[in-house]
Protein backbone atom coordinates (compact mmCIF):
# COMPACT_ATOMS: atom_id res chain seq x y z
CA UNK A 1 6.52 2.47 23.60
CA UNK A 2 4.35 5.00 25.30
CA UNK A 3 1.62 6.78 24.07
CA UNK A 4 0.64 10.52 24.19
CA UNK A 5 -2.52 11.65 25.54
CA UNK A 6 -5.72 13.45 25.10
CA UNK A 7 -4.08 15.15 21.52
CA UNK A 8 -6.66 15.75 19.33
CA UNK A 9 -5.85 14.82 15.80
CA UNK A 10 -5.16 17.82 13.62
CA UNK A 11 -4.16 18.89 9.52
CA UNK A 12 -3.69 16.69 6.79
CA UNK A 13 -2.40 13.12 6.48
CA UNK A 14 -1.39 11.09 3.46
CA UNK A 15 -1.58 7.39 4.58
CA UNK A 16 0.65 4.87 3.14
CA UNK A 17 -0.51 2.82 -0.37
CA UNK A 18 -2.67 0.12 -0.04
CA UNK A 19 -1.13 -3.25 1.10
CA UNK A 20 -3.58 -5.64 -1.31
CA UNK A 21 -3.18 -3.49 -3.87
CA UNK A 22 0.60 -3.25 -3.68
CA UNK A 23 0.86 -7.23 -3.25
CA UNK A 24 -1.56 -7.84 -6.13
CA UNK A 25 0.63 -4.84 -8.35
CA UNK A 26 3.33 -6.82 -8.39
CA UNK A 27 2.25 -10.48 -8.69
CA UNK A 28 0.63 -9.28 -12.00
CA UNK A 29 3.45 -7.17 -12.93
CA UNK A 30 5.56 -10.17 -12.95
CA UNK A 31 3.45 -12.45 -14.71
CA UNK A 32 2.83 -9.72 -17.23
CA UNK A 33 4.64 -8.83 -20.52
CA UNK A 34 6.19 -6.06 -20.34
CA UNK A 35 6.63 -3.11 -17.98
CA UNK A 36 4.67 -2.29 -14.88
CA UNK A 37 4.76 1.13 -13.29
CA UNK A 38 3.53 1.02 -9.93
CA UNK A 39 3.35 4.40 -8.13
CA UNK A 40 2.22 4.88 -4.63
CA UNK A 41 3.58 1.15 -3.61
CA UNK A 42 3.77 0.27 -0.04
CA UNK A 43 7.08 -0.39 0.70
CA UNK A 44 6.20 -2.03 4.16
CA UNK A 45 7.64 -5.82 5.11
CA UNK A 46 4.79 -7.56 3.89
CA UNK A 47 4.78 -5.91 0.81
CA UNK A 48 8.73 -6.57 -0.10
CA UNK A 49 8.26 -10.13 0.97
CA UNK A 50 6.42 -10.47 -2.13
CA UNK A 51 8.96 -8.25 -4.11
CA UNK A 52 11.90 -10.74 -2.68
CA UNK A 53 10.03 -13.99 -3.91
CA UNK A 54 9.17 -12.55 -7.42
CA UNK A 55 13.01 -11.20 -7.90
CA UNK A 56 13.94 -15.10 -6.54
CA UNK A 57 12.23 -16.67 -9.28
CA UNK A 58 13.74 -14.44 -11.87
CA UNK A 59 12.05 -11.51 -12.41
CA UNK A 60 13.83 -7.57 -12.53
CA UNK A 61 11.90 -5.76 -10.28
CA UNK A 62 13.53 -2.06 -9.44
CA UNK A 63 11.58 0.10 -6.17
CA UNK A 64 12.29 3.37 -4.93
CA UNK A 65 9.98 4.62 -2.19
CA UNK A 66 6.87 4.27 -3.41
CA UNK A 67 7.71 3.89 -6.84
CA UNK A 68 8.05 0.30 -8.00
CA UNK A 69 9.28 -0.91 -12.00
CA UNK A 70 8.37 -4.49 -12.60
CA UNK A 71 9.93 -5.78 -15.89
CA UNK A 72 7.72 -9.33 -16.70
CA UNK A 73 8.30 -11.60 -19.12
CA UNK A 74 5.08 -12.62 -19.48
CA UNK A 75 2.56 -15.57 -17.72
CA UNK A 76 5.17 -18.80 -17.98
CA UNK A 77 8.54 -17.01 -17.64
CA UNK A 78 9.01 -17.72 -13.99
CA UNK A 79 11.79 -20.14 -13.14
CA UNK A 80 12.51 -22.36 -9.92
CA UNK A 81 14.05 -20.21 -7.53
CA UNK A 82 16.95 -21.45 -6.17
CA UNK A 83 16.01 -22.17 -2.36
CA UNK A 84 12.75 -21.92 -0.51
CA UNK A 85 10.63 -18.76 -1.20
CA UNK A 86 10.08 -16.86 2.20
CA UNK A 87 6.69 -14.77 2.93
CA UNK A 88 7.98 -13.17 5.86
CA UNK A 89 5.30 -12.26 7.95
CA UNK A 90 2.67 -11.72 4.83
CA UNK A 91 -0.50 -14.67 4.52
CA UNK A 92 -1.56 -12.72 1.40
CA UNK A 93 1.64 -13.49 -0.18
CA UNK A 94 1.52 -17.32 0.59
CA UNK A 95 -2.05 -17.51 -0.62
CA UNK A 96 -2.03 -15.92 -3.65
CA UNK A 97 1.76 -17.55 -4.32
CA UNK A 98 -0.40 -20.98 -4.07
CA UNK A 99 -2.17 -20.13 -6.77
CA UNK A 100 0.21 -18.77 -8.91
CA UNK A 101 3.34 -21.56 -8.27
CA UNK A 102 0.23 -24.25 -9.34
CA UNK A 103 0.89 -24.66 -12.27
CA UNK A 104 4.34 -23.61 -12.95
CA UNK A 105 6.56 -26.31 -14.05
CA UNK A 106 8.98 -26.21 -11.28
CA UNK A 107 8.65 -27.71 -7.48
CA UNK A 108 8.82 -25.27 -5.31
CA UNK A 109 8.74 -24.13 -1.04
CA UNK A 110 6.89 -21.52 0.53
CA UNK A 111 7.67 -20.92 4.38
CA UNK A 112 7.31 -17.93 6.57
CA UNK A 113 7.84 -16.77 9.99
CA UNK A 114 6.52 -18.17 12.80
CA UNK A 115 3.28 -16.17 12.99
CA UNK A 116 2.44 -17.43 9.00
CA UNK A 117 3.81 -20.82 9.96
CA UNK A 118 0.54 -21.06 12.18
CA UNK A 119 -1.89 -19.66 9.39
CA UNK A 120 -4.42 -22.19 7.91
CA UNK A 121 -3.95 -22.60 4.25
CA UNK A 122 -5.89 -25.70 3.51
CA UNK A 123 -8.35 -22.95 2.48
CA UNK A 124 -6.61 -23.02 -0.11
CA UNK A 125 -5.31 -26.17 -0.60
CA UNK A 126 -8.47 -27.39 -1.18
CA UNK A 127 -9.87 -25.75 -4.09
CA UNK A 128 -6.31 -25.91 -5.54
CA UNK A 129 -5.99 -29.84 -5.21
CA UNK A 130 -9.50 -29.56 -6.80
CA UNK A 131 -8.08 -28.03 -9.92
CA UNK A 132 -5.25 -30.92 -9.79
CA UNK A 133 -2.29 -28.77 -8.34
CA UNK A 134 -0.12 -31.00 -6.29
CA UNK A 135 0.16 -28.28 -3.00
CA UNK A 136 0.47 -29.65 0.92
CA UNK A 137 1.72 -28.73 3.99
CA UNK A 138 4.99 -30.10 4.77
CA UNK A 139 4.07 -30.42 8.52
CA UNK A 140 0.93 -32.52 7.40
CA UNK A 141 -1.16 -29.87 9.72
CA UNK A 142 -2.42 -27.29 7.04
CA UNK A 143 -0.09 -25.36 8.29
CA UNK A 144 3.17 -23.80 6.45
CA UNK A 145 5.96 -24.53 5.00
CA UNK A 146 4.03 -25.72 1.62
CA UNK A 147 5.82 -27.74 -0.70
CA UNK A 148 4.05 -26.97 -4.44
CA UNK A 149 5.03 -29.54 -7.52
CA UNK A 150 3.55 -27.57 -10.72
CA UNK A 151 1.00 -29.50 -12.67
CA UNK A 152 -1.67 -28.97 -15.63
CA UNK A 153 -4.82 -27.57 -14.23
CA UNK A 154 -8.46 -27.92 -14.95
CA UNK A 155 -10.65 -25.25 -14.20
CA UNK A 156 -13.26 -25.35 -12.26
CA UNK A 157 -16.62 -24.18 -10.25
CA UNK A 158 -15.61 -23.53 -6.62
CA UNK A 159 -18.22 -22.72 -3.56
CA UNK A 160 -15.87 -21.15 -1.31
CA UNK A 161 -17.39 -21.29 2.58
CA UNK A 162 -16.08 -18.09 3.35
CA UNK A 163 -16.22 -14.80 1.51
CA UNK A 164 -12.14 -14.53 1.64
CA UNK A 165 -10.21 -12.43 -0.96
CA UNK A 166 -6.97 -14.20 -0.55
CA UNK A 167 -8.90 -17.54 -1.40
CA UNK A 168 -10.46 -16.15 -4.05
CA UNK A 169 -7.23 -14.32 -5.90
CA UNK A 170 -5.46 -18.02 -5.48
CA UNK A 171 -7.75 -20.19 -7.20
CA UNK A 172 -8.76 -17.01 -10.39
CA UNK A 173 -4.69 -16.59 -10.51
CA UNK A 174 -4.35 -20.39 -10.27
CA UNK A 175 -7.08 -20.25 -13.53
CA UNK A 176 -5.49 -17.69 -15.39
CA UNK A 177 -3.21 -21.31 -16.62
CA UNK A 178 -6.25 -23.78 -16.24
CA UNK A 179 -7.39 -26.10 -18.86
CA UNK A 180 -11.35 -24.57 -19.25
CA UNK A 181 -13.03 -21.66 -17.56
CA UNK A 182 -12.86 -21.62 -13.33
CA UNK A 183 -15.36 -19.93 -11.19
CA UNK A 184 -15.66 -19.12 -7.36
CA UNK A 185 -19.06 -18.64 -5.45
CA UNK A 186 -18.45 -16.42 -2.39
CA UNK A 187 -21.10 -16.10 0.65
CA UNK A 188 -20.99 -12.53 0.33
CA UNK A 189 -18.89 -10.67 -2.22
CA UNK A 190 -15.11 -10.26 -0.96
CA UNK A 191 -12.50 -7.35 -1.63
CA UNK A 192 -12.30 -7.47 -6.22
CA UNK A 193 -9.12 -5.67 -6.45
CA UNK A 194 -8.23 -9.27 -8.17
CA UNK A 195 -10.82 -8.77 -10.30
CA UNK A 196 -10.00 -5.28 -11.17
CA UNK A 197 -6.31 -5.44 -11.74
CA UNK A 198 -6.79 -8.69 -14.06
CA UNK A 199 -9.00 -6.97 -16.31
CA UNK A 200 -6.43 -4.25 -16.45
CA UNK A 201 -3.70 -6.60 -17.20
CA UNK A 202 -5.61 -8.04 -20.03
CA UNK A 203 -7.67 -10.79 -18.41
CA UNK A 204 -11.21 -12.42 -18.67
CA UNK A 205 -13.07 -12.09 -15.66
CA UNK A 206 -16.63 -11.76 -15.22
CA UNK A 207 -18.77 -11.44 -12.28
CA UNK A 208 -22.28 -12.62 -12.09
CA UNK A 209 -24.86 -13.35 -9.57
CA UNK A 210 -26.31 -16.46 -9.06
CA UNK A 211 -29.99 -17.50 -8.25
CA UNK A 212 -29.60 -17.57 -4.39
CA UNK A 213 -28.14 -13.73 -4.87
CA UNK A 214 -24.21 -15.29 -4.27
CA UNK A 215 -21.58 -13.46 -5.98
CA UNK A 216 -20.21 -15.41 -8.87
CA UNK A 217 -16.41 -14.73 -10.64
CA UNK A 218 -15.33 -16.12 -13.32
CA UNK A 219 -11.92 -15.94 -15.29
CA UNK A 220 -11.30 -17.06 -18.58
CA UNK A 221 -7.71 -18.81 -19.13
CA UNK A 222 -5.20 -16.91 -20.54
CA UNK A 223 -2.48 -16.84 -23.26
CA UNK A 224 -0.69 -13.55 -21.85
CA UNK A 225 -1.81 -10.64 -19.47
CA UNK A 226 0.20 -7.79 -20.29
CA UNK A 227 1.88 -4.91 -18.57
CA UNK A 228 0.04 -1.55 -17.28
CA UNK A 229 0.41 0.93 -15.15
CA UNK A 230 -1.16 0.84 -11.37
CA UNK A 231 -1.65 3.74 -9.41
CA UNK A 232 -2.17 2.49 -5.61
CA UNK A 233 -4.33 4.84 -3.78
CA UNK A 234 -4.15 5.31 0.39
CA UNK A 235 -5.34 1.75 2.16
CA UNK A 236 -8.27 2.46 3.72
CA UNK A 237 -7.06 -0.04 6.24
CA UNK A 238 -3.74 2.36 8.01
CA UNK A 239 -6.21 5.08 7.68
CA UNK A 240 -8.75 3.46 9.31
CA UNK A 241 -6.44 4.15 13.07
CA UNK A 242 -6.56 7.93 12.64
CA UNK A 243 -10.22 7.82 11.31
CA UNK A 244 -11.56 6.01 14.35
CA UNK A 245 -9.06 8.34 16.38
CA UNK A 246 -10.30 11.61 15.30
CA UNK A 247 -14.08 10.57 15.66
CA UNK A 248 -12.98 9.37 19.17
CA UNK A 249 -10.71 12.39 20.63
CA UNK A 250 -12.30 15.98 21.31
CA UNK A 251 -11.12 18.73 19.10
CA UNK A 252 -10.53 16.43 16.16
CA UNK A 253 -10.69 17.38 12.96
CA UNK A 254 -8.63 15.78 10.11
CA UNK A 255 -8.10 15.62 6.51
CA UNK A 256 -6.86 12.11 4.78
CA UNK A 257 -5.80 12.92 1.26
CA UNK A 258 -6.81 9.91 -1.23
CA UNK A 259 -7.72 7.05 0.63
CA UNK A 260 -9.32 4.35 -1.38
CA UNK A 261 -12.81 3.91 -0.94
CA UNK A 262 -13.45 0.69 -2.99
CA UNK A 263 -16.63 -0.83 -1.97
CA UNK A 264 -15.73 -4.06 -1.05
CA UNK A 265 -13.55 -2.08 1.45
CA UNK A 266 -15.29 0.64 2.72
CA UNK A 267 -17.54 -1.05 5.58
CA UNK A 268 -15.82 1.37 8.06
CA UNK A 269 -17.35 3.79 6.36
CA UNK A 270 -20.42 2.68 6.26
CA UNK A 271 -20.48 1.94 10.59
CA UNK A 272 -18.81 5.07 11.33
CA UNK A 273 -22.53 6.96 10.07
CA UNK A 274 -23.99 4.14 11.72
CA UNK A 275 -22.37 5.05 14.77
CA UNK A 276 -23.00 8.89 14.22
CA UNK A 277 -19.27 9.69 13.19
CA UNK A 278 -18.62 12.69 10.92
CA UNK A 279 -16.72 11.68 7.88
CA UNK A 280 -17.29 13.96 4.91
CA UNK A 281 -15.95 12.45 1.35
CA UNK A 282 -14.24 14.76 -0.76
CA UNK A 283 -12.66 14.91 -4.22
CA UNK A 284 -13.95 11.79 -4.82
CA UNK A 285 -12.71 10.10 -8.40
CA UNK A 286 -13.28 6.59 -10.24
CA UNK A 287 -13.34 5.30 -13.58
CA UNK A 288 -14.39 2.05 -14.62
CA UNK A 289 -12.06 -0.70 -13.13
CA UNK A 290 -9.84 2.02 -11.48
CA UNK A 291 -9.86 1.88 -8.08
CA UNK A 292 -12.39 4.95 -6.23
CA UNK A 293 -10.40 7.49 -3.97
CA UNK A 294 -11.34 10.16 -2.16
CA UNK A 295 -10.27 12.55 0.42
CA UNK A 296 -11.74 12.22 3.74
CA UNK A 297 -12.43 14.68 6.79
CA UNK A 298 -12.98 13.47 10.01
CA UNK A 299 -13.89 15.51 12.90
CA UNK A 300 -14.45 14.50 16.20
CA UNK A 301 -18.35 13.03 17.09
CA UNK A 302 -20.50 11.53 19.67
CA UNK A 303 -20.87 8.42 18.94
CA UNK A 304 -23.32 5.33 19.78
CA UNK A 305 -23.48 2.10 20.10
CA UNK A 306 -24.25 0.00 16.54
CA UNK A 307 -24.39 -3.71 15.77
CA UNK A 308 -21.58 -5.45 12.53
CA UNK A 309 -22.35 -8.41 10.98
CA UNK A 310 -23.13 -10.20 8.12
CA UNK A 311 -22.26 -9.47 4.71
CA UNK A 312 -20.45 -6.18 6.34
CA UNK A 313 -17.85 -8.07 7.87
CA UNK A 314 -15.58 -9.15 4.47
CA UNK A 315 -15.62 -5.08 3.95
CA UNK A 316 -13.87 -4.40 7.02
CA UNK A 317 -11.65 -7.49 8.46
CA UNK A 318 -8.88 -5.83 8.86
CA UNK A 319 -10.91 -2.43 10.75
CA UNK A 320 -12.84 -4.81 13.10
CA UNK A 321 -9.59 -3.92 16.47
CA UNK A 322 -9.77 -0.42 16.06
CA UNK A 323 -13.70 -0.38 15.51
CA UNK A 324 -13.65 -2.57 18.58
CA UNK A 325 -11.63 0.01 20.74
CA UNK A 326 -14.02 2.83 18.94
CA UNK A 327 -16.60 1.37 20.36
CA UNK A 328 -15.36 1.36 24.11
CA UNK A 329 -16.06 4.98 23.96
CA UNK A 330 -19.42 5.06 22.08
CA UNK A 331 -22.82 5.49 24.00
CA UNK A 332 -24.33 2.22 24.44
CA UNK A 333 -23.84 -1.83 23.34
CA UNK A 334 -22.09 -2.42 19.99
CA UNK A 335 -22.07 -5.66 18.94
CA UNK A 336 -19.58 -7.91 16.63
CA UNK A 337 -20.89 -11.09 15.67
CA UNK A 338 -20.15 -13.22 12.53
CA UNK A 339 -16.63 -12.66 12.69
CA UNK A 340 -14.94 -16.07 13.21
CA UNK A 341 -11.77 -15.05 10.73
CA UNK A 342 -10.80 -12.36 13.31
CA UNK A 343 -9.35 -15.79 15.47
CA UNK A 344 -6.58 -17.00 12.63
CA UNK A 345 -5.27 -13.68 11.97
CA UNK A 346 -1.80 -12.82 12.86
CA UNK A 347 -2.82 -13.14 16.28
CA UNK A 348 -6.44 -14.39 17.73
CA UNK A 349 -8.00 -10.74 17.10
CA UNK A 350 -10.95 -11.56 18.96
CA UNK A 351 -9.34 -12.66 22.12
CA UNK A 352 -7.00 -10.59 22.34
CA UNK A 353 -8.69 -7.69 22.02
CA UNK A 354 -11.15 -8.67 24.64
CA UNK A 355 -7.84 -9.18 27.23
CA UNK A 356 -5.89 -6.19 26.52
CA UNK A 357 -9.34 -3.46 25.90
CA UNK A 358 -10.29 -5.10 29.89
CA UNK A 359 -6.70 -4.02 30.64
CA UNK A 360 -7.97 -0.51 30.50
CA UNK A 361 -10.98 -0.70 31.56
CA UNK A 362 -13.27 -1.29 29.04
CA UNK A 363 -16.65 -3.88 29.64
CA UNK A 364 -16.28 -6.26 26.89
CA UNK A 365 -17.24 -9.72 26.23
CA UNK A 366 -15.36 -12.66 24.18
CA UNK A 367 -18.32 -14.71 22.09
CA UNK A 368 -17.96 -17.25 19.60
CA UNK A 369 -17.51 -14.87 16.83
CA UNK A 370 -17.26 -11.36 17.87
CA UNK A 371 -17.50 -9.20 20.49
CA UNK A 372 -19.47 -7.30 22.86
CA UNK A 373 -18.64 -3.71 24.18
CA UNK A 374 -20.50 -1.18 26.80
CA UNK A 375 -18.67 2.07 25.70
CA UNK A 376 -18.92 5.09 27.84
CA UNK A 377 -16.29 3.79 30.71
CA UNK A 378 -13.26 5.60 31.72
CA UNK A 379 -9.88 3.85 30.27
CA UNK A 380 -6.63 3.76 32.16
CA UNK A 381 -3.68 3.19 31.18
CA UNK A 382 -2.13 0.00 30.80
CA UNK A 383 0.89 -2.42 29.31
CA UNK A 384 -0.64 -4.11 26.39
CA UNK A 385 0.57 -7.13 25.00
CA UNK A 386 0.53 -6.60 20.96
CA UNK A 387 1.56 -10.64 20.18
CA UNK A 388 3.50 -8.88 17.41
CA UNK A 389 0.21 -7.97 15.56
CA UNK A 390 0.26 -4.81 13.79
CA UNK A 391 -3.19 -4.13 13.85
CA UNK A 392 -3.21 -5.08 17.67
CA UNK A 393 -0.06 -2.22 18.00
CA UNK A 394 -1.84 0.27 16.00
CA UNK A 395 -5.31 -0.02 17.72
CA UNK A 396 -3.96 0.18 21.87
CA UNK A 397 -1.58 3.32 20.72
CA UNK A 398 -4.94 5.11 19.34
CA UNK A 399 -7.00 4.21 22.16
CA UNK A 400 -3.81 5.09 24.11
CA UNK A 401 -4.66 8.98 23.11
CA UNK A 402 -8.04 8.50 25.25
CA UNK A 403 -6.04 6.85 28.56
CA UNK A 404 -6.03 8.04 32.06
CA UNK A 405 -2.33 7.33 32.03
CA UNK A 406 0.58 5.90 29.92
CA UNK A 407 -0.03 3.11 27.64
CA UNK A 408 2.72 0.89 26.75
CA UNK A 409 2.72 -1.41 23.55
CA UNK A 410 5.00 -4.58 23.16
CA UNK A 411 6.83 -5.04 20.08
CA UNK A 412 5.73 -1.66 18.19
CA UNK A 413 7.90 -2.58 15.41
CA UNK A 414 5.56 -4.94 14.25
CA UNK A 415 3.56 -1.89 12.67
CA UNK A 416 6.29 -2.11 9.95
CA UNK A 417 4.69 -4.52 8.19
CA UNK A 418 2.23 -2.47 6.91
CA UNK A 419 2.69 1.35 8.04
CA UNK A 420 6.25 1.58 8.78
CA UNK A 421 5.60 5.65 8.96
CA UNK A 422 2.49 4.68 11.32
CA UNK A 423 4.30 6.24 14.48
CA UNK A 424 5.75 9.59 12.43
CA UNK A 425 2.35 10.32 11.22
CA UNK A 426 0.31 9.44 14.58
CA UNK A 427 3.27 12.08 16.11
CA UNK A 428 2.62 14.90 13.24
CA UNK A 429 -1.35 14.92 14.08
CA UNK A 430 -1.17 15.10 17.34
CA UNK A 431 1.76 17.52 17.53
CA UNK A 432 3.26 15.17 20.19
């Protein structure tokens, strides 16, 4: 596709639900007793992959829109589904599904398409086998299809070597059926929306710190989690492309109505006022374990160079692309170190980035772990390879709005998987 050009980004937006909430919504939903509400659902691919293997191991799970009705049966109700359980496209569903198939008493196969087929999961694996779950990958390279043979679990105390939510949520769901108490030790504190929806649902989980300042979690095993309502706010991480384009393009200014700002999320945030961006939070509401929202203007800024790493990079993941091509047209260096996970991501985030932002123009560098960008040169336009990444497609049609000329995107559709209204609501702000 082809994008428009020099549109500044204008009105009001509501951004799709968030995708980890969404996922997470309906894993406990299923495992829960009775009836889960879940309004403001994604309904993108990813999302209804984990809808598809839920309803294939038994569970009545009704969505319309945005509006999902789970109807569990409580923590040991699932039953073997009758073929192999397919994650589509989705590594949050395989992960987490790791955790949860552990101890069921049923064997069980989880495959994918080809980009999750390549995903590491001896991540979790690992800590899994630790517990005593009988989980390996068929191929024998850590790679999907996993075949999963339920067994009793013990719990235990896990140092995970990266601060990874998905590794995280496998091993506290994986505990929820665990003989004794398990615990993970994170780097640097991941995304809790885990933590926050099983405590809603009824569960034990307690996070600590330990002497060395780590973030500890701990669940408690448990005889039932039981059903409650979820209310998924905007995902921070679809509205992250019209943030970053309304900063960048002149004459922006744009209003995203409740986005969630969870802080284990909200790193954008915090490097767009690094950067000198003007994003004013508004309405903002939280209670206890609910998850913080807010609305958010955005109007257009000059922006400089900054340097992300460290404990900021877990917070923003998912943001690092379109932060990347923000930064092309900051003043200065920005730096992206630390960021390693970017290169076994649907696609290698880090490389391609560097190829296709060079494409137009851009002075980056490839390093070990990041990036670095001089912003302040021209961009042209250019045919960008998107590897069927739908962060990749999202990024290159934002930047696109910047280009000397047309930018064309391979394999748009892939956007579906998490924004399938992405290209409606990039249209509607820019009146193109």
């Amino acid at each position: 596709m082809s994008s428009p050009s020099f549109s500044p980004l204008r009105g009001e937006l509501r951004v799709p639900g968030d995708k980890s909430i969404s996922h997470r919504a309906v894993m406990l939903g299923a495992l829960a007793k009775g009836t889960t509400e879940i309004t403001g659902f994604l309904p993108g691919a990813d999302c209804l992959s984990t809808v598809s293997c839920f309803r294939a191991m038994g569970v009545r799970i009704t969505q319309e829109g945005d509006h999902v009705t789970v109807r569990g049966q409580g923590l040991h109700s699932l039953r073997k589904p009758d073929g192999v359980l397919d994650c589509g496209n989705s590594g949050t569903t395989m992960r987490l599904l790791g955790g949860i198939l552990a101890p069921q008493p049923f064997d069980t196969i989880l495959t994918g398409d080809s980009s999750v087929r390549k995903r590491p999961m001896d991540r979790i694996i690992t800590p899994l086998s630790m517990m005593g779950a009988d989980i390996r990958s068929i191929p024998g390279n850590g790679c999907p299809p996993l075949a999963v043979s339920g067994k009793q679990l013990r719990g235990i105390s896990y140092e995970s070597p990266a601060a990874s939510a998905q590794v995280k949520s496998a091993v506290l769901l994986a505990g929820l059926s665990a003989e004794g108490k398990t615990s993970v030790t994170e780097p640097a504190l991941s995304r809790d929306h885990s933590e926050r929806m099983l405590r809603a649902f009824g569960a034990e989980v307690l996070t600590a710190t330990a002497p060395d300042g780590r973030p500890v979690i701990t669940v408690t095993p448990a005889e039932e989690l039981f059903a409650s309502a979820v209310s998924v706010p905007g995902d921070i991480s679809s509205a992250a492309y019209f943030i970053c384009g309304a900063l960048m393009v002149p004459g922006s200014d744009l209003l995203l109505r409740n986005v969630g700002i969870n802080p284990t999320r909200s790193g954008l945030l915090d490097v767009v006022r690094a950067m000198g961006g003007d994003v004013e939070i508004l309405s903002e509401s939280s209670a206890g374990d609910a998850e913080p929202a807010a609305d958010l203007r955005v109007r257009a800024s000059r922006l400089r160079g900054t340097v992300i790493g460290g404990d900021l990079i877990p917070r923003l993941i998912d943001e690092l692309p379109v932060i990347a091509a923000m930064a092309c047209t900051a003043e200065g260096i920005t730096v992206i170190r630390d960021a390693k996970e970017l290169k076994v991501k649907e696609s290698d985030r880090i490389r391609v980035m560097a190829e296709e932002l060079t494409k137009m123009g851009a002075a980056v560098q490839e390093t070990e772990d990041g990036l670095l960008i001089e912003g302040g040169r021209p961009l042209r336009g250019a045919a960008i390879d998107s590897r069927g990444d739908h962060r990749i497609a999202m990024t290159f049609s934002v930047l696109g709005l910047l280009a000397d000329g047309p930018v064309m995107i391979s394999a748009p559709e892939c956007v579906s998987v998490s924004d399938p209204d992405f290209f409606r609501d990039l249209r509607k702000v820019t009146g193109s």
